[in-house]
Protein backbone atom coordinates (compact mmCIF):
# COMPACT_ATOMS: atom_id res chain seq x y z
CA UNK A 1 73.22 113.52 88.21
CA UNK A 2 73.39 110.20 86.09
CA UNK A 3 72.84 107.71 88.25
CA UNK A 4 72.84 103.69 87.51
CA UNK A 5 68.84 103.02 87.11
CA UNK A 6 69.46 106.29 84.77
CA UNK A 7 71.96 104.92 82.12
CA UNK A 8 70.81 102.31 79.49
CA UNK A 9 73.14 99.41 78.98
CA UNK A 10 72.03 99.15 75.38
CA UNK A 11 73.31 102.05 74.00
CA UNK A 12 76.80 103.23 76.30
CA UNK A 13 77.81 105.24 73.54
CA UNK A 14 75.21 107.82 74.26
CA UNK A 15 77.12 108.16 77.40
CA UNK A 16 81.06 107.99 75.81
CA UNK A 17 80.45 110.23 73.26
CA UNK A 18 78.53 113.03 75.41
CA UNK A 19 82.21 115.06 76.65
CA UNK A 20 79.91 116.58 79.27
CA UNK A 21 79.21 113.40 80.60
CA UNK A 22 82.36 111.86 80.54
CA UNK A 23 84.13 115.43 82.10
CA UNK A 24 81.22 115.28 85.04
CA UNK A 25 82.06 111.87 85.83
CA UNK A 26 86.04 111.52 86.10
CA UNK A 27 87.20 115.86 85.79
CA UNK A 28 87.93 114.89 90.05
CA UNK A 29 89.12 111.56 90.27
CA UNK A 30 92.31 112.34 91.20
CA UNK A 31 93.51 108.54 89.87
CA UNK A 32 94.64 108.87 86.53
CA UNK A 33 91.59 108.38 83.68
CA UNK A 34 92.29 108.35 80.09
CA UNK A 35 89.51 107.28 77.56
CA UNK A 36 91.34 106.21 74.00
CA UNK A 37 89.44 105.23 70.60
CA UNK A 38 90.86 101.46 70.82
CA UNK A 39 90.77 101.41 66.61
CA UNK A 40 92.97 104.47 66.12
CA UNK A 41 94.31 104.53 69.52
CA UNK A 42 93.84 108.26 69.59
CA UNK A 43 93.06 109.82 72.90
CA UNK A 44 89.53 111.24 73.59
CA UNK A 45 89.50 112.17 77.19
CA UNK A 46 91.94 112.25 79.84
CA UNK A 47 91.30 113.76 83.29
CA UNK A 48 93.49 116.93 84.92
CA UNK A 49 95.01 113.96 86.98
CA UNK A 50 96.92 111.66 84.31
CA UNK A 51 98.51 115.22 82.96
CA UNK A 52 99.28 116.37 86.36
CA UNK A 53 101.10 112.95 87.55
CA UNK A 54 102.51 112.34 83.90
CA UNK A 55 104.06 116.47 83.91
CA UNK A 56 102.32 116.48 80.37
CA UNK A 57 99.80 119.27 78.70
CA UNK A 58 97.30 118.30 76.96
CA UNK A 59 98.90 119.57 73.79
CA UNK A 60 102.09 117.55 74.51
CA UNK A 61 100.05 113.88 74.50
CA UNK A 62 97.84 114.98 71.50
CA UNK A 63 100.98 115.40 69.90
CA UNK A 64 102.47 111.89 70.94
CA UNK A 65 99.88 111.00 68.58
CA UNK A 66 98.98 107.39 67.93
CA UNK A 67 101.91 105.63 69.89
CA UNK A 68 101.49 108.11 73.47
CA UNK A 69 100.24 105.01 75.28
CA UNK A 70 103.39 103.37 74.51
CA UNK A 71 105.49 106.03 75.53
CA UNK A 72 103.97 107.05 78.84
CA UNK A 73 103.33 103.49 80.01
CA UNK A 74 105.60 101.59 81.73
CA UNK A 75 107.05 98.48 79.42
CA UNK A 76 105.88 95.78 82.08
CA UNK A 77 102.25 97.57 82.10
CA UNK A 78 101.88 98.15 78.69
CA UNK A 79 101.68 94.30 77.92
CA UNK A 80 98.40 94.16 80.31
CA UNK A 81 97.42 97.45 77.79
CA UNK A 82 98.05 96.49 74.65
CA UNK A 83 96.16 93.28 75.76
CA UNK A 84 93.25 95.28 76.72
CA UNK A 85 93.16 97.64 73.39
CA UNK A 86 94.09 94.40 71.09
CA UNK A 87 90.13 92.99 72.62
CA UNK A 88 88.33 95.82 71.82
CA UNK A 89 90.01 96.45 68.24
């Protein structure tokens, strides 16, 4: 179990880039988690949940491609997104 005192600040991509990790942690949320790449926008992890509330496969939001964000997110939200990706680009 990864626990708080167990993950080290300094290096978080240790953490994003381990699938098993990142599966373990949000595969039950049942709110909707998606993890993107905020350079090429391309998404690396979403839960069961976001495909189950959006009616999308996996397949179908790989194959959005770069702009699926856009397109599943609700013009009034997206602002508040494309906000958020535009800090960490």
């Amino acid at each position: 179990m990864i626990t708080p005192e167990k993950i080290n600040p300094g290096n978080l991509s240790e953490y994003v880039n381990n699938s098993e990790i990142i599966s373990t942690m949000f595969s039950g949320a049942l709110e909707m988690v998606s993890i993107i790449d905020p350079l090429s926008l391309k998404p690396l992890y979403s839960n069961k949940s976001i495909l189950t509330m959006l009616s999308y496969s996996k397949e179908q939001i790989e194959e959005l491609g770069v702009e699926w964000p856009k397109k599943i997110t609700h013009p009034k939200d997206f602002q508040y997104l494309s906000v958020h990706i535009t800090k960490y680009r």
